[in-house]
N, C-alpha and C. Protein backbone atom coordinates (compact mmCIF):
# COMPACT_ATOMS: atom_id res chain seq x y z
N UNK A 1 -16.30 21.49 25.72
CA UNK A 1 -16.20 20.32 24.86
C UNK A 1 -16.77 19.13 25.62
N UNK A 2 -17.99 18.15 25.02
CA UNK A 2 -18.41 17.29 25.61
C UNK A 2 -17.36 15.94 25.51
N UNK A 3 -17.31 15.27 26.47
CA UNK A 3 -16.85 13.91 26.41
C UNK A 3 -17.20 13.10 25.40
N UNK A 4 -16.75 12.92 24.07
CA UNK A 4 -17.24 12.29 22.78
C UNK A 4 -16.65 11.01 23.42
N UNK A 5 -15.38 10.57 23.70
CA UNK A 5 -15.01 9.32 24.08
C UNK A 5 -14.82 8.78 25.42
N UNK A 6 -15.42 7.78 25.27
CA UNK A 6 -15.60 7.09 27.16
C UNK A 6 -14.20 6.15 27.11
N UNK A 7 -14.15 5.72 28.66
CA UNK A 7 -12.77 5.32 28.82
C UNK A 7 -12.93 4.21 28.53
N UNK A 8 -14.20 2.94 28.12
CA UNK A 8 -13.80 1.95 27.47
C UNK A 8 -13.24 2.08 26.14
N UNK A 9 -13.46 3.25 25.56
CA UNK A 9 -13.19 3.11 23.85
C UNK A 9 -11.15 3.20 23.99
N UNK A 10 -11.23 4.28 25.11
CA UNK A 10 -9.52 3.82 25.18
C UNK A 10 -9.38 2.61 25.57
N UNK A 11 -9.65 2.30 26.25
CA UNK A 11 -8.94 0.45 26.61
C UNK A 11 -9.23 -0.03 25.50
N UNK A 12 -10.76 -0.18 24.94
CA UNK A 12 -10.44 -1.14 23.89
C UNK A 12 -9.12 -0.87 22.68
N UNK A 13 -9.39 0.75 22.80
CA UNK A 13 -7.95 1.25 21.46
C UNK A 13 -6.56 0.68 21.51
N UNK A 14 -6.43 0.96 23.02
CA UNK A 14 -5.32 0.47 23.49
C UNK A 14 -5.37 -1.07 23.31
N UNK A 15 -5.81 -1.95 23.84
CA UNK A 15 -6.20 -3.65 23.63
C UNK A 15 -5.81 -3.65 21.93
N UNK A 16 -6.48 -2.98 20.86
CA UNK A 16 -6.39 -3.35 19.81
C UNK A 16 -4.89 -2.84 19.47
N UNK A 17 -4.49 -1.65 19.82
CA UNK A 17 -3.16 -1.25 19.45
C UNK A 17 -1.80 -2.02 20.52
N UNK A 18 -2.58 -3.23 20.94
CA UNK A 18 -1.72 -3.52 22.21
C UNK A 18 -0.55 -2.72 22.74
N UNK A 19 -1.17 -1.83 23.25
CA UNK A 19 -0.51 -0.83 24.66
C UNK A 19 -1.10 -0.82 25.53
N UNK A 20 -0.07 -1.01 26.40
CA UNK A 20 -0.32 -0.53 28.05
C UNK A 20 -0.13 0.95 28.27
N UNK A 21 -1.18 1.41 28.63
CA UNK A 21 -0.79 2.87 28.61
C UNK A 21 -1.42 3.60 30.20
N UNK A 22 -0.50 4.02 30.80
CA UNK A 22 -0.74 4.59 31.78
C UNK A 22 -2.30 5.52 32.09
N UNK A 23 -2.48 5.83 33.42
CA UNK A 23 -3.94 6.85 33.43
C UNK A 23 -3.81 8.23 32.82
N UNK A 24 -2.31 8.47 33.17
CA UNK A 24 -1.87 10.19 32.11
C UNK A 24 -2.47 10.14 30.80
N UNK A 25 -1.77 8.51 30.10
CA UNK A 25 -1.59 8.44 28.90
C UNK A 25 -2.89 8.12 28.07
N UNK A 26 -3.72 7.57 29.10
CA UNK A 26 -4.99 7.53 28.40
C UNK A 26 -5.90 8.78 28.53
N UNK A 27 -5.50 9.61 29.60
CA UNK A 27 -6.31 10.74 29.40
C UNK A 27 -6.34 11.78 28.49
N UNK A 28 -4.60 11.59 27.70
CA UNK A 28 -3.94 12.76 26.81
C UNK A 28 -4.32 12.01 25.49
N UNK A 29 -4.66 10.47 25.58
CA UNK A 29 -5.02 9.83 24.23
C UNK A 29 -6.79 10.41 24.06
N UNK A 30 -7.52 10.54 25.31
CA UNK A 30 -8.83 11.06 25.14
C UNK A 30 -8.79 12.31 24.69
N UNK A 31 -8.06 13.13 25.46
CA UNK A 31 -8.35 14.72 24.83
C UNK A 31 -7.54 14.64 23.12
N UNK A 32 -6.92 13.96 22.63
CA UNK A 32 -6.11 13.96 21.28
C UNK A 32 -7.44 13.49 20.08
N UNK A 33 -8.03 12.35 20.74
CA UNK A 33 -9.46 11.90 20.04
C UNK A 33 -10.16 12.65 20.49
N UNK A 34 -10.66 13.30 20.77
CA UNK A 34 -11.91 14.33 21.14
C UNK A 34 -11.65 15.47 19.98
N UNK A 35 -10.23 15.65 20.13
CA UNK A 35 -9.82 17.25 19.14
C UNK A 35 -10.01 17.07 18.02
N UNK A 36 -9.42 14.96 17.44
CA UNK A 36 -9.85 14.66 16.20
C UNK A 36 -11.09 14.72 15.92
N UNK A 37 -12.30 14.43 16.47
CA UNK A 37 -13.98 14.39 16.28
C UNK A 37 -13.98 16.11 15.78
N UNK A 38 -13.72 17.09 16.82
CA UNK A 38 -14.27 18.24 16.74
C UNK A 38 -13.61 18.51 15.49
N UNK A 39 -12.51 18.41 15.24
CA UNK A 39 -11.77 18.88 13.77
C UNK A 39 -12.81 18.21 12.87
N UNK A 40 -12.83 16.75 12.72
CA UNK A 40 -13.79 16.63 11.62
C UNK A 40 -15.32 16.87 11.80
N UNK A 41 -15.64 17.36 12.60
CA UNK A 41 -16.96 17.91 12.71
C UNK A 41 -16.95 19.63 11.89
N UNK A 42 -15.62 19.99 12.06
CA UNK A 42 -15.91 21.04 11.68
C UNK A 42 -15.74 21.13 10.14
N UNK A 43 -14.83 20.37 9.64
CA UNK A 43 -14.89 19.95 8.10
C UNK A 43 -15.96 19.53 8.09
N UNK A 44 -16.92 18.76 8.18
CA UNK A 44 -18.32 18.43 8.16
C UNK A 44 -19.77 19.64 7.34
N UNK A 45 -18.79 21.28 8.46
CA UNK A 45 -19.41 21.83 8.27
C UNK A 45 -19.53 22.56 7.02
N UNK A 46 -18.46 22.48 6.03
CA UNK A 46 -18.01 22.66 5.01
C UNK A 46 -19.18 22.56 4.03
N UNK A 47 -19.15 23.04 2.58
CA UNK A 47 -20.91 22.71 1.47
C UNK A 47 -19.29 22.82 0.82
N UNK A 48 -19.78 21.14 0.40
CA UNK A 48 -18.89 20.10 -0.65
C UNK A 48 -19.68 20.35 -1.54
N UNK A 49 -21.50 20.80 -2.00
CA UNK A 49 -21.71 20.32 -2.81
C UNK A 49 -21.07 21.21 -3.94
N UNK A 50 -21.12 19.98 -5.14
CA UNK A 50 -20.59 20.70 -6.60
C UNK A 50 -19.33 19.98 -6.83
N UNK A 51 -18.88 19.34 -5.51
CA UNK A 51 -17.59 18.72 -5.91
C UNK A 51 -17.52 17.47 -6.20
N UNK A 52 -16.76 17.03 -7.02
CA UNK A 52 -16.55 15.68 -7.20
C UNK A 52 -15.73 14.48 -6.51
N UNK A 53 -16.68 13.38 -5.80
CA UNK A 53 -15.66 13.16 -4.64
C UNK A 53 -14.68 12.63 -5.81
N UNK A 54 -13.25 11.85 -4.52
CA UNK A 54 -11.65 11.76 -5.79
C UNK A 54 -11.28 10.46 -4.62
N UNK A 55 -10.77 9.31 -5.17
CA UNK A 55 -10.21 9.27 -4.61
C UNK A 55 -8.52 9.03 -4.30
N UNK A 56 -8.23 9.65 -5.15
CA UNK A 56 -6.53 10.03 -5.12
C UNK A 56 -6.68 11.47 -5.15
N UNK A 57 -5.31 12.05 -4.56
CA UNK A 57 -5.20 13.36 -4.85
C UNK A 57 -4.61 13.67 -6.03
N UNK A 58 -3.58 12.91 -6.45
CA UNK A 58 -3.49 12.76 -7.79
C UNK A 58 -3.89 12.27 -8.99
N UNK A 59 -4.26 12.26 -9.97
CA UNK A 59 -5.02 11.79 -11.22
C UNK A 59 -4.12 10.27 -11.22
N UNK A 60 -5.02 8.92 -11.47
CA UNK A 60 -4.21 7.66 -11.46
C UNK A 60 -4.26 7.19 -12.46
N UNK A 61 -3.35 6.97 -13.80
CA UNK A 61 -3.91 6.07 -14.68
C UNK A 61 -3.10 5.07 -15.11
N UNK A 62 -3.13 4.10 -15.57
CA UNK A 62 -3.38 2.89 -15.68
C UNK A 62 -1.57 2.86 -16.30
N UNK A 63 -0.66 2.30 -15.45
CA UNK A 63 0.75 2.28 -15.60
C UNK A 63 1.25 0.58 -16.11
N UNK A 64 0.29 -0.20 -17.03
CA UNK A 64 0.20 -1.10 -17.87
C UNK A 64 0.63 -1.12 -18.83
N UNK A 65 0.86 -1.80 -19.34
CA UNK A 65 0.87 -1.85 -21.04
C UNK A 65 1.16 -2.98 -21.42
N UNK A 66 0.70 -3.14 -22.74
CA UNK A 66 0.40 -4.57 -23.34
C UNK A 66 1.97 -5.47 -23.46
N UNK A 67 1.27 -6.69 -23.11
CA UNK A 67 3.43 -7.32 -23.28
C UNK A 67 3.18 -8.08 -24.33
N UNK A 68 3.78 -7.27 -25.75
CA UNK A 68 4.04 -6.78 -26.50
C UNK A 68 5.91 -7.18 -26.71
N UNK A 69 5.78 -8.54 -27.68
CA UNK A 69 7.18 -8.67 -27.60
C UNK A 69 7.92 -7.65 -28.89
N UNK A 70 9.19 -6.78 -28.49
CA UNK A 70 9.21 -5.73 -29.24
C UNK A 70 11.05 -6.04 -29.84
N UNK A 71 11.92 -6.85 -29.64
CA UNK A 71 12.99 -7.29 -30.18
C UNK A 71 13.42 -8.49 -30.79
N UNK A 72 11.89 -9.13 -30.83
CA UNK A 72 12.19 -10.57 -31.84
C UNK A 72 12.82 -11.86 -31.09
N UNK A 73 12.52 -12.81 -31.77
CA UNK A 73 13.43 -13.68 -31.38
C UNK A 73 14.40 -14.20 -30.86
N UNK A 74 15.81 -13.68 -31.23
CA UNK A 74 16.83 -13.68 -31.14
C UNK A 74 17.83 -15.17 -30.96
N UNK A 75 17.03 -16.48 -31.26
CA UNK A 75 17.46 -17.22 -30.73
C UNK A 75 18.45 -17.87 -31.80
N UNK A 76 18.74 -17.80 -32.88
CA UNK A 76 19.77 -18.14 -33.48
C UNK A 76 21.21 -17.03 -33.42
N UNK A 77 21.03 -15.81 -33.40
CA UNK A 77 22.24 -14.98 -32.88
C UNK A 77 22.77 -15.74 -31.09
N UNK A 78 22.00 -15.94 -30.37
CA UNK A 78 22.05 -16.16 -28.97
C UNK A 78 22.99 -17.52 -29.46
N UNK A 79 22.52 -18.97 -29.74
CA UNK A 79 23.03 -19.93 -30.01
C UNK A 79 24.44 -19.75 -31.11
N UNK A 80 24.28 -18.86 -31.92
CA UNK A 80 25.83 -18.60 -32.26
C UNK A 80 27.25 -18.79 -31.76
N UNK A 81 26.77 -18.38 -30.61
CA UNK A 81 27.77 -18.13 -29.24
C UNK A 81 27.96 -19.58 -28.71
N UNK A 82 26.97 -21.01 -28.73
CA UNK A 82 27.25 -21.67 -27.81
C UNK A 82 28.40 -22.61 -28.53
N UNK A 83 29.02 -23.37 -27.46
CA UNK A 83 29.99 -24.08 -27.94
C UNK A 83 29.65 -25.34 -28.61
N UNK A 84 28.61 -25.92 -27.81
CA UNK A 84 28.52 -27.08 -28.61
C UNK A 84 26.34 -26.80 -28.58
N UNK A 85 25.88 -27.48 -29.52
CA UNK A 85 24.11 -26.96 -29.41
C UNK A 85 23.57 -28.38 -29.68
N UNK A 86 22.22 -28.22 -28.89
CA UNK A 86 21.75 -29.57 -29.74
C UNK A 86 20.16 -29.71 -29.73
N UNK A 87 20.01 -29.22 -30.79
CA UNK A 87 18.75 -28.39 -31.83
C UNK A 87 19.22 -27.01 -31.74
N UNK A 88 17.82 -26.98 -30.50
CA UNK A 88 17.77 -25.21 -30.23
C UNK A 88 18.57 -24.74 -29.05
N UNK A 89 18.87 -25.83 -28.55
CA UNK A 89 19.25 -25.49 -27.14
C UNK A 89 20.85 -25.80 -26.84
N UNK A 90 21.27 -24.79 -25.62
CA UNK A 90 23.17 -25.12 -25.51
C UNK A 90 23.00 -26.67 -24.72
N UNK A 91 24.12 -27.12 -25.48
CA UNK A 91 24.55 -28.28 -24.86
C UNK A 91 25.42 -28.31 -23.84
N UNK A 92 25.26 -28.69 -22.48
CA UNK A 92 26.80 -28.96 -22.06
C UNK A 92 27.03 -29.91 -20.83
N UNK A 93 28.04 -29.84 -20.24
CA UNK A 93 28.40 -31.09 -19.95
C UNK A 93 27.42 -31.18 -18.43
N UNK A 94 27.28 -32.88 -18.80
CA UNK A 94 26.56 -33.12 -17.53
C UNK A 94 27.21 -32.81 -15.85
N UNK A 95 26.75 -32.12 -15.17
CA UNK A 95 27.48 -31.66 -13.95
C UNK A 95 27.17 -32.79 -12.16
N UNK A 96 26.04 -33.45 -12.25
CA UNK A 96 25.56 -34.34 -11.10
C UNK A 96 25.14 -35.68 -12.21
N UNK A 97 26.34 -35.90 -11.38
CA UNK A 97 26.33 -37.79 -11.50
C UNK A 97 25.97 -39.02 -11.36
């Protein structure tokens, strides 16, 4: 397996993921990225054609819907209830003085 990643790309990884990571830890972070390249190299090697790229794995559609007022009004049942009204609206007592 060739050296796909040089040891600046770990420091910089590390810098961006701000870790300090030991010489072990950067060497086990190189061989972990190296295995990732070769894995997707080898999906690479794959004949996609015919397929349709996706990008969900699941089918996505559109979880919208029109707002659509669907129980009316209600504002004279609602004001029924108030104690004292004045028009449309409850009246009540002034609270800040």
């Amino acid at each position: 397996m060739a050296n796909k990643i040089s040891d600046e790309t770990i420091e910089y990884v590390g810098i961006l993921a701000k870790l300090e990571l030991s010489d072990e830890e950067k060497e086990a972070a190189k061989e972990d990225m190296e295995k990732m390249l070769d894995y997707i190299d080898t999906l690479n090697e794959l004949d996609t054609s015919g397929i349709e790229p996706m990008s969900h794995v699941f089918p996505v559609n559109n979880v919208f819907r029109d707002d659509v007022v669907t129980n009316g009004d209600g504002r004279e049942e609602t004001l029924a209830n108030a104690p004292q009204r004045k028009e449309d609206t409850f009246e009540v007592p002034k609270t800040i003085g």
